[in-house]
PDB file of N, CA and C in Angstrom:
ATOM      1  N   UNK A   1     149.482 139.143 162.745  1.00  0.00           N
ATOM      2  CA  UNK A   1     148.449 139.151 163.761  1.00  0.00           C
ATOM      3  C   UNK A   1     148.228 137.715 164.234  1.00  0.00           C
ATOM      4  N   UNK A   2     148.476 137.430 165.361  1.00  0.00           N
ATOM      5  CA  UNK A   2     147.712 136.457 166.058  1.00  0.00           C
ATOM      6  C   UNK A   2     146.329 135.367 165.250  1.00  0.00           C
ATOM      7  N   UNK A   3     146.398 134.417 165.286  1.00  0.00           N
ATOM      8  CA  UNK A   3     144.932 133.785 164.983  1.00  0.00           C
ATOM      9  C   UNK A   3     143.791 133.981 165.413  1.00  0.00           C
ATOM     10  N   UNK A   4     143.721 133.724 166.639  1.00  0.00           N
ATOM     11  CA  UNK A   4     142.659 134.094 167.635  1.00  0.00           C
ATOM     12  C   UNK A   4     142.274 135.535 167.715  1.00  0.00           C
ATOM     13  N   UNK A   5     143.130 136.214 167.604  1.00  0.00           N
ATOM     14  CA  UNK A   5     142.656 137.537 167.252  1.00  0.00           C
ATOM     15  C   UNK A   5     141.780 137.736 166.036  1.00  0.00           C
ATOM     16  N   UNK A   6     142.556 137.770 164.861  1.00  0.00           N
ATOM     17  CA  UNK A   6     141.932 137.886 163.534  1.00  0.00           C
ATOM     18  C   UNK A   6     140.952 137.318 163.739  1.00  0.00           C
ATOM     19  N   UNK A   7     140.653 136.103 164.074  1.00  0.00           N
ATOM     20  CA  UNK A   7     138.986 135.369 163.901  1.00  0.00           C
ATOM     21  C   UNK A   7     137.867 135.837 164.580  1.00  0.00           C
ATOM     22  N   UNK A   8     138.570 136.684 165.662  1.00  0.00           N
ATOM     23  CA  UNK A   8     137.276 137.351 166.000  1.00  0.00           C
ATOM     24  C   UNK A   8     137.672 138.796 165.266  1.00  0.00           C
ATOM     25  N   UNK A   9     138.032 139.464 165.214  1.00  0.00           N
ATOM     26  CA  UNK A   9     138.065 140.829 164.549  1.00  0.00           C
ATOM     27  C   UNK A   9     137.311 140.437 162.952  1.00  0.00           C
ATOM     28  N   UNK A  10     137.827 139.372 162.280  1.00  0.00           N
ATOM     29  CA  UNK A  10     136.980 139.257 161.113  1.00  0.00           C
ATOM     30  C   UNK A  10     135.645 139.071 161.224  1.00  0.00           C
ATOM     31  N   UNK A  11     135.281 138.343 162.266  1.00  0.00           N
ATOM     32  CA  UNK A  11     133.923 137.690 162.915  1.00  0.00           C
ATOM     33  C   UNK A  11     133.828 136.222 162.376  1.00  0.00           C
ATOM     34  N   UNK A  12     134.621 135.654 162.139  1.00  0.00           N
ATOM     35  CA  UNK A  12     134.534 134.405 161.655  1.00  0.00           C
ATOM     36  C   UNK A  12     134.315 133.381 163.114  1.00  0.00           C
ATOM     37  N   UNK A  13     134.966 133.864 164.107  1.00  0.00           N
ATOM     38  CA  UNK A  13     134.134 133.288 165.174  1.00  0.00           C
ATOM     39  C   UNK A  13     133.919 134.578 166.218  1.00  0.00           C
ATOM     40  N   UNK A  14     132.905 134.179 167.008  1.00  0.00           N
ATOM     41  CA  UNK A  14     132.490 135.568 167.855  1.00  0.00           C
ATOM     42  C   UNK A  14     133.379 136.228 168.822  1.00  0.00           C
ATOM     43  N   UNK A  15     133.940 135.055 169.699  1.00  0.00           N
ATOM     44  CA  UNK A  15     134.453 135.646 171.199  1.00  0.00           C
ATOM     45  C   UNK A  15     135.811 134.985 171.179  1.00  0.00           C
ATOM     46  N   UNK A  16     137.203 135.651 171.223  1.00  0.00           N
ATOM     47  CA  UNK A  16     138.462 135.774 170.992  1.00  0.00           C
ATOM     48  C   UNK A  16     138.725 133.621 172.180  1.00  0.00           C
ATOM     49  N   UNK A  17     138.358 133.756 173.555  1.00  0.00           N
ATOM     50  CA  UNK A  17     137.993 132.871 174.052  1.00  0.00           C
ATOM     51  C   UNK A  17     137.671 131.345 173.307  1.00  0.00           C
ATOM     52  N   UNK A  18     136.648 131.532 172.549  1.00  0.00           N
ATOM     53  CA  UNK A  18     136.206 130.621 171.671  1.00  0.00           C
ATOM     54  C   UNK A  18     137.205 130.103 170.412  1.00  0.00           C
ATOM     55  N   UNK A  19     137.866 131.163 170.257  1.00  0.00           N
ATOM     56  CA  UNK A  19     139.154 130.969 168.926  1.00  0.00           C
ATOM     57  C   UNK A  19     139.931 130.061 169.489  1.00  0.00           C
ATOM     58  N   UNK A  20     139.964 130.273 170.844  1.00  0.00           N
ATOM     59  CA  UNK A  20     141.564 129.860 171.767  1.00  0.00           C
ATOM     60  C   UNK A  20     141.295 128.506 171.830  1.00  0.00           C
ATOM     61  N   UNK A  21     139.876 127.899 172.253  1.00  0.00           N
ATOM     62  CA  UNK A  21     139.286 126.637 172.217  1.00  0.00           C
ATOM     63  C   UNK A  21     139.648 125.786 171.331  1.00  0.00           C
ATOM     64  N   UNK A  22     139.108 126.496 170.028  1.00  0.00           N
ATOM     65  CA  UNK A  22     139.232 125.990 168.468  1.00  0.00           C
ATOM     66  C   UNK A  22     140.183 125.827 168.186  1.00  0.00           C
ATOM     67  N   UNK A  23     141.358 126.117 168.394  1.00  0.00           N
ATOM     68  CA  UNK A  23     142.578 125.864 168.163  1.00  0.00           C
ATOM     69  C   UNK A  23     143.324 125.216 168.735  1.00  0.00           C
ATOM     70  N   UNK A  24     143.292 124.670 170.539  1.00  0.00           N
ATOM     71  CA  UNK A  24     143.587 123.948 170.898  1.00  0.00           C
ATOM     72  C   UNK A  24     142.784 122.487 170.950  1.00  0.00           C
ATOM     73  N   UNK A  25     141.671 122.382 170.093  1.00  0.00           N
ATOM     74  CA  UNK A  25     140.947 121.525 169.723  1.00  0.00           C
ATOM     75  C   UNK A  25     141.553 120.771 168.510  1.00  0.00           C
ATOM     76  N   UNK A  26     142.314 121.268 167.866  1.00  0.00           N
ATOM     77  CA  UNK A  26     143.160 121.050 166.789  1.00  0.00           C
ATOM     78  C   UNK A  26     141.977 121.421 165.584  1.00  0.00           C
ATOM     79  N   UNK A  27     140.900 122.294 165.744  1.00  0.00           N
ATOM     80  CA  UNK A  27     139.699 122.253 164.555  1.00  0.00           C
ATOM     81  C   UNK A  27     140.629 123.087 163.511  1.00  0.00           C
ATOM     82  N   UNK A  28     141.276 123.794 163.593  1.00  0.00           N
ATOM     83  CA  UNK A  28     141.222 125.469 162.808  1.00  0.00           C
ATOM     84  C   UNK A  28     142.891 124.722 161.970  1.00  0.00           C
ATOM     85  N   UNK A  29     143.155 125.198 160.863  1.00  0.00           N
ATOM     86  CA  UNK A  29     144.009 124.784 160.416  1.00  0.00           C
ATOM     87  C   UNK A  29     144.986 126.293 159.025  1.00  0.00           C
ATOM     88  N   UNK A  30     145.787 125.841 159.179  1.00  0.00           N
ATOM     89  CA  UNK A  30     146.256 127.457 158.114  1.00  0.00           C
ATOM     90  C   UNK A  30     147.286 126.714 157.778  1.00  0.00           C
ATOM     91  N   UNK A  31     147.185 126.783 155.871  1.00  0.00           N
ATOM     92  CA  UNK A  31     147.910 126.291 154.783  1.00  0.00           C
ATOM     93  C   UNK A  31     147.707 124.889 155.099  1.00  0.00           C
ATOM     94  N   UNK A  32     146.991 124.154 155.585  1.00  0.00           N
ATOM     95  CA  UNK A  32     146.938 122.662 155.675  1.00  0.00           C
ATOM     96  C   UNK A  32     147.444 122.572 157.054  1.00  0.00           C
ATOM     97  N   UNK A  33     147.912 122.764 158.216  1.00  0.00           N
ATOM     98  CA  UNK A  33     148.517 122.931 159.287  1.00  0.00           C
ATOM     99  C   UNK A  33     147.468 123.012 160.317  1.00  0.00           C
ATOM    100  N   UNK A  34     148.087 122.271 161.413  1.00  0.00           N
ATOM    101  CA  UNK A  34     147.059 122.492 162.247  1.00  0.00           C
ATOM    102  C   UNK A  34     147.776 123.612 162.714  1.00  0.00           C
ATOM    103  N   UNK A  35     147.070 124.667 163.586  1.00  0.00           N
ATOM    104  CA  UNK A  35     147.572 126.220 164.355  1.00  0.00           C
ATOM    105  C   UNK A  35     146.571 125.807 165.716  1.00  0.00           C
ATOM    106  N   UNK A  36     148.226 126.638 166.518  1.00  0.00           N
ATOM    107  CA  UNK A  36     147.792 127.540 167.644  1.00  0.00           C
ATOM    108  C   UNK A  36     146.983 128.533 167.751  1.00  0.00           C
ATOM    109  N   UNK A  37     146.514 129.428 168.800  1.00  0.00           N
ATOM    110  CA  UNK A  37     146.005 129.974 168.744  1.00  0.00           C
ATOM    111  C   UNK A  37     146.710 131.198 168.557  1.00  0.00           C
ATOM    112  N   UNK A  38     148.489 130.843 169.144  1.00  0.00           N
ATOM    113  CA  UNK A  38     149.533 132.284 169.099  1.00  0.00           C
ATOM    114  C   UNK A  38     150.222 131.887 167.325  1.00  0.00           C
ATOM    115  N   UNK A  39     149.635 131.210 166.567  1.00  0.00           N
ATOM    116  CA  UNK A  39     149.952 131.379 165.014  1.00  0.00           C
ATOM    117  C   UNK A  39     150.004 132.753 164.532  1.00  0.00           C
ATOM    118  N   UNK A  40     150.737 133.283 163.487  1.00  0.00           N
ATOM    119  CA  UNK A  40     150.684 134.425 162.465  1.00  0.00           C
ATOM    120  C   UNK A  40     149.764 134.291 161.581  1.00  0.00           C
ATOM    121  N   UNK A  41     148.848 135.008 161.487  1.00  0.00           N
ATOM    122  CA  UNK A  41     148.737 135.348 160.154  1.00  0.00           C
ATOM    123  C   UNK A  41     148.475 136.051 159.653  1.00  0.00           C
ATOM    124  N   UNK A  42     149.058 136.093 157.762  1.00  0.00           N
ATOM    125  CA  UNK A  42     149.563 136.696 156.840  1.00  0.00           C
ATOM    126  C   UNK A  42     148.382 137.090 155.289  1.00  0.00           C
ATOM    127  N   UNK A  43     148.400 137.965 155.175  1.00  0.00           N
ATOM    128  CA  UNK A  43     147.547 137.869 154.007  1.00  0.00           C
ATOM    129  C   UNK A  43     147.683 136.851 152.791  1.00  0.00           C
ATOM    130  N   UNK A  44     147.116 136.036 152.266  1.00  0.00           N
ATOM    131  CA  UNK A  44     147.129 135.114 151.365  1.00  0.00           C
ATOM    132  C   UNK A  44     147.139 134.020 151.963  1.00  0.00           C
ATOM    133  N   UNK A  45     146.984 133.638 153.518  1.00  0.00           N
ATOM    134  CA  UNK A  45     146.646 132.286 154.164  1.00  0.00           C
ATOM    135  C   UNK A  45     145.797 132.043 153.655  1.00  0.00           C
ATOM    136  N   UNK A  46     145.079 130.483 153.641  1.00  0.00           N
ATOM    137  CA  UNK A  46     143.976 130.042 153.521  1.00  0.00           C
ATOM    138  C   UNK A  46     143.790 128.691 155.365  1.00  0.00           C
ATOM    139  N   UNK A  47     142.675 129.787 155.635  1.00  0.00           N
ATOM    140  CA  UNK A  47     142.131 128.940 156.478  1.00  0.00           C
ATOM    141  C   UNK A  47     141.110 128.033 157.053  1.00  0.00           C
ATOM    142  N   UNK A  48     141.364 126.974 157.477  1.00  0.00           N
ATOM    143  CA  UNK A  48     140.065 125.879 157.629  1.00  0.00           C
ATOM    144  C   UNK A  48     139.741 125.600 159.230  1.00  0.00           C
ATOM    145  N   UNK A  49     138.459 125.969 158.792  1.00  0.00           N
ATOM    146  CA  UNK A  49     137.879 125.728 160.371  1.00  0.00           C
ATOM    147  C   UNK A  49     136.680 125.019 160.672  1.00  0.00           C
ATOM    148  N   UNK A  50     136.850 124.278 161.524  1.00  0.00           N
ATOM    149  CA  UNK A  50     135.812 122.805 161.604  1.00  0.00           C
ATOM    150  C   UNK A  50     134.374 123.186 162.734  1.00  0.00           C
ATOM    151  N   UNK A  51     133.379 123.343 161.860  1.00  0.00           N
ATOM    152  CA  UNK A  51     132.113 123.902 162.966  1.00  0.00           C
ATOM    153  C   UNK A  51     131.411 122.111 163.231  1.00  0.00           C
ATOM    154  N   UNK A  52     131.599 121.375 164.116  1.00  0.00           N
ATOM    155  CA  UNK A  52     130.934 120.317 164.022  1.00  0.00           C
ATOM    156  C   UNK A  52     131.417 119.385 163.102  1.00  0.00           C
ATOM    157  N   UNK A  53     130.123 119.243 161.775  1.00  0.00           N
ATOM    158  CA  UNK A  53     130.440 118.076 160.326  1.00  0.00           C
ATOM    159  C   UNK A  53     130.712 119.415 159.497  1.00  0.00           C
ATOM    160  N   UNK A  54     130.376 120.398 159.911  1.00  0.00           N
ATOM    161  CA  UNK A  54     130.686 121.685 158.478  1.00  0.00           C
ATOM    162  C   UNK A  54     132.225 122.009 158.363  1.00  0.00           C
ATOM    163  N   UNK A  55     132.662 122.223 157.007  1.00  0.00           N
ATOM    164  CA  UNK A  55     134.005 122.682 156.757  1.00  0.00           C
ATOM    165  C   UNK A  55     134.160 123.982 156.566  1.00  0.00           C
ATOM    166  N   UNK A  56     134.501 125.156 157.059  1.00  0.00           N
ATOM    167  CA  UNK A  56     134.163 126.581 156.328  1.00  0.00           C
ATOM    168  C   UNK A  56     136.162 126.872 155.574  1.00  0.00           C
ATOM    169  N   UNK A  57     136.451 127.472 154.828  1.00  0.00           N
ATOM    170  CA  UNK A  57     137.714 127.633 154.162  1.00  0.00           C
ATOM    171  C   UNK A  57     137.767 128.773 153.472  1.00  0.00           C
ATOM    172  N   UNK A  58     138.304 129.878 154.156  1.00  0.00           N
ATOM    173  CA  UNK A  58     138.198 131.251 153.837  1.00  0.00           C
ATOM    174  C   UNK A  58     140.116 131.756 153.696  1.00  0.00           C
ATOM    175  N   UNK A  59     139.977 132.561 152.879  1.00  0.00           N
ATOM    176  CA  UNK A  59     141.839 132.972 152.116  1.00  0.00           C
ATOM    177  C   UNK A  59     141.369 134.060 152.713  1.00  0.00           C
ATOM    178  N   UNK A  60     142.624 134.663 153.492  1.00  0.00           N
ATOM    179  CA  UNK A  60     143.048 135.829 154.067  1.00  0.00           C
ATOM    180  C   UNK A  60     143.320 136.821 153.380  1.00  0.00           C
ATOM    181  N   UNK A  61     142.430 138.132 153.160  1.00  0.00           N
ATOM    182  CA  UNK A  61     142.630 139.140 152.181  1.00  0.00           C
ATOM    183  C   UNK A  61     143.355 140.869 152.734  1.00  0.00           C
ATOM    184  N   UNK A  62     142.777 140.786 153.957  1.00  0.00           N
ATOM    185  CA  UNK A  62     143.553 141.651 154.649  1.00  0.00           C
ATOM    186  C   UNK A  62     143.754 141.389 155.937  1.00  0.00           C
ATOM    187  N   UNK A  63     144.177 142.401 156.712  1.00  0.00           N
ATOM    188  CA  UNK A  63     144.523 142.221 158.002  1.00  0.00           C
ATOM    189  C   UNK A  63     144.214 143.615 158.751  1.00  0.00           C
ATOM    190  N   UNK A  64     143.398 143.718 159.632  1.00  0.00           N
ATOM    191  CA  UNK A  64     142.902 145.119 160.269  1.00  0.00           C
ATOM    192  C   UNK A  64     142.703 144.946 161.712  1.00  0.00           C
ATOM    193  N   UNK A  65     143.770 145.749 162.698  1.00  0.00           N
ATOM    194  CA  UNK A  65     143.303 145.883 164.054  1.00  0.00           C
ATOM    195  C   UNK A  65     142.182 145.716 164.466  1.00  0.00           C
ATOM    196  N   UNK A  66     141.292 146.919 164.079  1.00  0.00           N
ATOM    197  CA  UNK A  66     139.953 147.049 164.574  1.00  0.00           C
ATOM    198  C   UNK A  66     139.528 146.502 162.701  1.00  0.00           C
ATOM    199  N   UNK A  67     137.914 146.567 162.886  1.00  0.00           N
ATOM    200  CA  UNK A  67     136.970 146.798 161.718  1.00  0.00           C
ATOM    201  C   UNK A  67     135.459 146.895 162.573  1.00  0.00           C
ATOM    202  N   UNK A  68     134.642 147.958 161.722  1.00  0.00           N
ATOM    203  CA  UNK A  68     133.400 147.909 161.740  1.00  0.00           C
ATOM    204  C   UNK A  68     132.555 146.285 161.244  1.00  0.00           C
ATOM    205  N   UNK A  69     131.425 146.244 161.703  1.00  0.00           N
ATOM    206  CA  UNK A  69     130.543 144.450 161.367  1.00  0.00           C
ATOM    207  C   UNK A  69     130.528 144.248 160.048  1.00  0.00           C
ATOM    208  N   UNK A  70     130.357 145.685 159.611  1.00  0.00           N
ATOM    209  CA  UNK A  70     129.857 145.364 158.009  1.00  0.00           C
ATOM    210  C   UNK A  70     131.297 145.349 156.955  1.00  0.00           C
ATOM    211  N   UNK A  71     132.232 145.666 157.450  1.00  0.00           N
ATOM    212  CA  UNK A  71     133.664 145.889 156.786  1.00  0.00           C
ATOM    213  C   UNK A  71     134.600 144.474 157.139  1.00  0.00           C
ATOM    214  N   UNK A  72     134.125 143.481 157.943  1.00  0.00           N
ATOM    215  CA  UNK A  72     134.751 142.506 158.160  1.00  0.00           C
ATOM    216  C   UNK A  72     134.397 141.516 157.490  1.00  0.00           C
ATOM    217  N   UNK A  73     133.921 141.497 156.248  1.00  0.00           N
ATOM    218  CA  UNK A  73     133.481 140.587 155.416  1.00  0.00           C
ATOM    219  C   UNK A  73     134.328 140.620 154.195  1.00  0.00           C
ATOM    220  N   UNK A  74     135.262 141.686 154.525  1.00  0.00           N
ATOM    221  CA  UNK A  74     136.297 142.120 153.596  1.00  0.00           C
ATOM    222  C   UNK A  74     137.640 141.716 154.057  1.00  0.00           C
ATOM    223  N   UNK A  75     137.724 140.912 155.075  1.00  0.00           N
ATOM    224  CA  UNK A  75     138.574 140.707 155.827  1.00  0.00           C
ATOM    225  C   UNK A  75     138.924 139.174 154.765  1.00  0.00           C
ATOM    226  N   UNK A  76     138.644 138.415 154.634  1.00  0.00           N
ATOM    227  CA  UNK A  76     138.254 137.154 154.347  1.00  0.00           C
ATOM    228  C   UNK A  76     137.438 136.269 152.541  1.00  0.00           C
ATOM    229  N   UNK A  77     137.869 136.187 152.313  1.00  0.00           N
ATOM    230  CA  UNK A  77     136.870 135.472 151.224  1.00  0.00           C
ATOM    231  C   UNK A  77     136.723 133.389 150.774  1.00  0.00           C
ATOM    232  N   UNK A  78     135.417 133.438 151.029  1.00  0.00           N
ATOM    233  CA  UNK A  78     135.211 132.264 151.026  1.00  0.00           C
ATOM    234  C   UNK A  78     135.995 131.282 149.978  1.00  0.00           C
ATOM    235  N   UNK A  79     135.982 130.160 149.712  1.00  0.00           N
ATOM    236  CA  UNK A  79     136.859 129.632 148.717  1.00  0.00           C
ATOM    237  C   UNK A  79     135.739 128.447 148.910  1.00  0.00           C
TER     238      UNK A  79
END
């Protein structure tokens, strides 16, 4: 799956738009790497994404087309 996709389907960021930003911002990073926004990813990534001075770093646990709000927290786990 796409990056920009997953980050909003997980909800880790809101609007697919905003992913595309973040990534050509060079903020968002997977396995230490900076990523595109047309990156893969794979279950067992670990990804870092720069809100401002905050660091957030969440490992990729699944991968789901769609998900309900409350099921996308399963998408992801903090590290």
């Amino acid at each position: 799956m796409r990056l920009d996709k997953y980050l909003k389907v997980s909800r880790l960021i809101k609007r697919r738009t905003l992913a595309n930003e973040a990534c050509d911002a060079g903020r968002i990073k997977i396995n230490d790497k900076t990523a595109k926004a047309s990156a893969q990813v794979a279950e067992g990534d670990v990804i870092e994404i720069g809100f401002g001075n905050r660091l957030v770093k969440v490992r990729v646990t699944a991968i789901k087309e769609t998900t309900k709000k409350d099921e996308a927290t399963d998408m992801f786990e903090y590290i």
